[in-house]
Protein backbone atom coordinates (compact mmCIF):
# COMPACT_ATOMS: atom_id res chain seq x y z
CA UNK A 1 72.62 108.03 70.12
CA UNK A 2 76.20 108.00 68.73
CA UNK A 3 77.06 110.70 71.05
CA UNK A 4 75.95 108.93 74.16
CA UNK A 5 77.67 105.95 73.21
CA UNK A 6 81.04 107.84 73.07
CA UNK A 7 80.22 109.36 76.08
CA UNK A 8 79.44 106.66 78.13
CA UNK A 9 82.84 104.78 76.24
CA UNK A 10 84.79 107.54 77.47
CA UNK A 11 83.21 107.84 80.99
CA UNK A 12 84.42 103.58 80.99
CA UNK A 13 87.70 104.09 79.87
CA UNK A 14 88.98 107.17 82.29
CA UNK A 15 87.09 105.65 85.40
CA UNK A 16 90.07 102.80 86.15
CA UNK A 17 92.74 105.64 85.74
CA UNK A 18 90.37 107.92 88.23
CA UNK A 19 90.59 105.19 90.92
CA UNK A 20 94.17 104.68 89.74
CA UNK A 21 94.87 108.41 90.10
CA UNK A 22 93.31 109.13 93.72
CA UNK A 23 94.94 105.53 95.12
CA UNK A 24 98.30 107.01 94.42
CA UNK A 25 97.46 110.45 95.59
CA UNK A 26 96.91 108.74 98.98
CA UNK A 27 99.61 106.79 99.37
CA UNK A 28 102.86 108.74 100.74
CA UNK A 29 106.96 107.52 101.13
CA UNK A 30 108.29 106.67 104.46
CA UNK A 31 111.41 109.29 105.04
CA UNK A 32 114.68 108.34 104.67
CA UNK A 33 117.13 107.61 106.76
CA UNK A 34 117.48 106.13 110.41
CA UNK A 35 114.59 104.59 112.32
CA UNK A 36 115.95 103.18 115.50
CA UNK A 37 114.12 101.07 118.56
CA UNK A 38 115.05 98.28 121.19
CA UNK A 39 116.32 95.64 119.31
CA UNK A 40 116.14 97.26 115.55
CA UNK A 41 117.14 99.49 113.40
CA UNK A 42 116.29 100.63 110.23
CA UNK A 43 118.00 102.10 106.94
CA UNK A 44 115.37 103.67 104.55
CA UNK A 45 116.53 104.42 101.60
CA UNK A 46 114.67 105.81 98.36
CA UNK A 47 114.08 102.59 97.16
CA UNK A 48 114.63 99.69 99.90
CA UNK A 49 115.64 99.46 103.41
CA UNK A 50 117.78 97.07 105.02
CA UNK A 51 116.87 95.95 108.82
CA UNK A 52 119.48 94.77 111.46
CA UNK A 53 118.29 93.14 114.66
CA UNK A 54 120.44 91.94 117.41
CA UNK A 55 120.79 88.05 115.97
CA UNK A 56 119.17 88.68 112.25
CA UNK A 57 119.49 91.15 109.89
CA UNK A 58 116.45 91.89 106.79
CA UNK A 59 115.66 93.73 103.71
CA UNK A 60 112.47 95.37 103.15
CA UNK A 61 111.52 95.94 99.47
CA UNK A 62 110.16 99.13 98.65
CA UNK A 63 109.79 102.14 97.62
CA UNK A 64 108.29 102.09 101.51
CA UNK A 65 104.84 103.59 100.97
CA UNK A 66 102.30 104.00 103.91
CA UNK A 67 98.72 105.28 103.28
CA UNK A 68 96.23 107.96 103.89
CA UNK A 69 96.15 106.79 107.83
CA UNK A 70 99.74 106.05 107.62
CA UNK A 71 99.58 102.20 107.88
CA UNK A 72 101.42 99.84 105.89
CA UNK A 73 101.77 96.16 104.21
CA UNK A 74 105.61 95.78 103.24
CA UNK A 75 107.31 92.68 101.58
CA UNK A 76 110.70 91.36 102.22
CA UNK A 77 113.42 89.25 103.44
CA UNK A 78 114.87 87.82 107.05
CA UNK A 79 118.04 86.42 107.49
CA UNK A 80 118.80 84.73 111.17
CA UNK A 81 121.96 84.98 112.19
CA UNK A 82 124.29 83.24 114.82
CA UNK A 83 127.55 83.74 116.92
CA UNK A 84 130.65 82.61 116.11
CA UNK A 85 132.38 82.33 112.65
CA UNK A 86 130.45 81.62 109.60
CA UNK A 87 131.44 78.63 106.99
CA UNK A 88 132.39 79.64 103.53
CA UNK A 89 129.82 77.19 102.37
CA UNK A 90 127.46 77.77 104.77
CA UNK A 91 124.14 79.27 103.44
CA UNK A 92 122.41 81.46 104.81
CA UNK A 93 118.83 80.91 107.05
CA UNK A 94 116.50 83.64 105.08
CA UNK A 95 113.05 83.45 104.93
CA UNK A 96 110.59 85.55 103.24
CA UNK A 97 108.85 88.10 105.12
CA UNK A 98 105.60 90.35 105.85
CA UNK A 99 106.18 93.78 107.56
CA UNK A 100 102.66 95.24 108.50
CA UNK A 101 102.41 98.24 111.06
CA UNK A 102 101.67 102.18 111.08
CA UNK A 103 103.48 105.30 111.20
CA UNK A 104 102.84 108.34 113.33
CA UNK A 105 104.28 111.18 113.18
CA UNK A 106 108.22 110.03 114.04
CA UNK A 107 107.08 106.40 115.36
CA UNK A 108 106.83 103.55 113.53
CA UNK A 109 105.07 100.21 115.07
CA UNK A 110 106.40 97.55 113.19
CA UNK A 111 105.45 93.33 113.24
CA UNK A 112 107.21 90.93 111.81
CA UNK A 113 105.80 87.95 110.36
CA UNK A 114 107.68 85.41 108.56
CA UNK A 115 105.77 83.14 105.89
CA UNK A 116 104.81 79.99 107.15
CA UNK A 117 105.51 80.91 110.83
CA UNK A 118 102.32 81.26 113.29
CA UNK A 119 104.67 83.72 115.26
CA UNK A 120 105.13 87.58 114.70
CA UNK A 121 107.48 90.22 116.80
CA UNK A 122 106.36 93.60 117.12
CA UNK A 123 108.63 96.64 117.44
CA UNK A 124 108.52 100.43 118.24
CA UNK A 125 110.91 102.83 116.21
CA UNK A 126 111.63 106.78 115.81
CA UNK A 127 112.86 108.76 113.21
CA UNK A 128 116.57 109.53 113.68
CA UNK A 129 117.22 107.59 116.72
CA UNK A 130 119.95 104.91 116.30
CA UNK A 131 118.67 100.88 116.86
CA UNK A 132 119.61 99.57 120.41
CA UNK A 133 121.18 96.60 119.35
CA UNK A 134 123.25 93.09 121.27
CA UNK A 135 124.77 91.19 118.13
CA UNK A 136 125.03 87.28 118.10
CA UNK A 137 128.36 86.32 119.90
């Protein structure tokens, strides 16, 4: 009886760290580096990456993991920018962000969501290619 109860203790125990185990097993880093599209680009670094669109500019917080089927759920920040010279007081127009999309193989389809916005913005990126970008005036 003892011996069944330390069994089935043990067997409780080492089942969360199991799951725990094979969830990280599954989950992979996005490579570093440059990920460029229409409109976007995007550093990856080992632990971040910073986003620059043509009148905004982000940060993604990381490390960037994707899963087994090489989608993702990111959190972050936007910042909107504008032409024309900036304040020293001025501050800036950030809102916090969800970055949900899929990788594969050297393409990433990325959306843009910012919280309490019905609106999203999708875009396409590769691995290495530089952003195509038309900065605020």
């Amino acid at each position: 009886m003892l011996f069944r109860k330390t069994v089935w203790t043990l067997f409780v125990l080492l089942l969360p760290v199991t799951f725990m185990t094979a969830r990280t097993q599954k989950m992979q880093r996005v490579a570093t580096g440059v990920w460029g599209g229409q409109h976007i680009s995007i550093q990856v670094g080992s632990g971040s990456a910073t986003v620059e669109y043509d009148c905004a500019n982000g940060v993604i917080d990381g490390p960037l993991t994707i899963d087994a089927t090489g989608n993702f759920n990111w959190r972050g920040k936007h910042r909107m920018e504008r032409g024309g010279p900036v304040r020293q007081d001025e501050k800036p127009n950030e809102h916090a962000a969800t970055y949900t999309g899929s990788i594969k193989g050297n393409t990433i389809t990325l959306t843009l969501k910012l919280d309490g916005s019905d609106d999203d913005e999708t875009f396409t990126l590769e691995k290495g290619k530089e952003g195509e970008l038309f900065k605020c005036k």
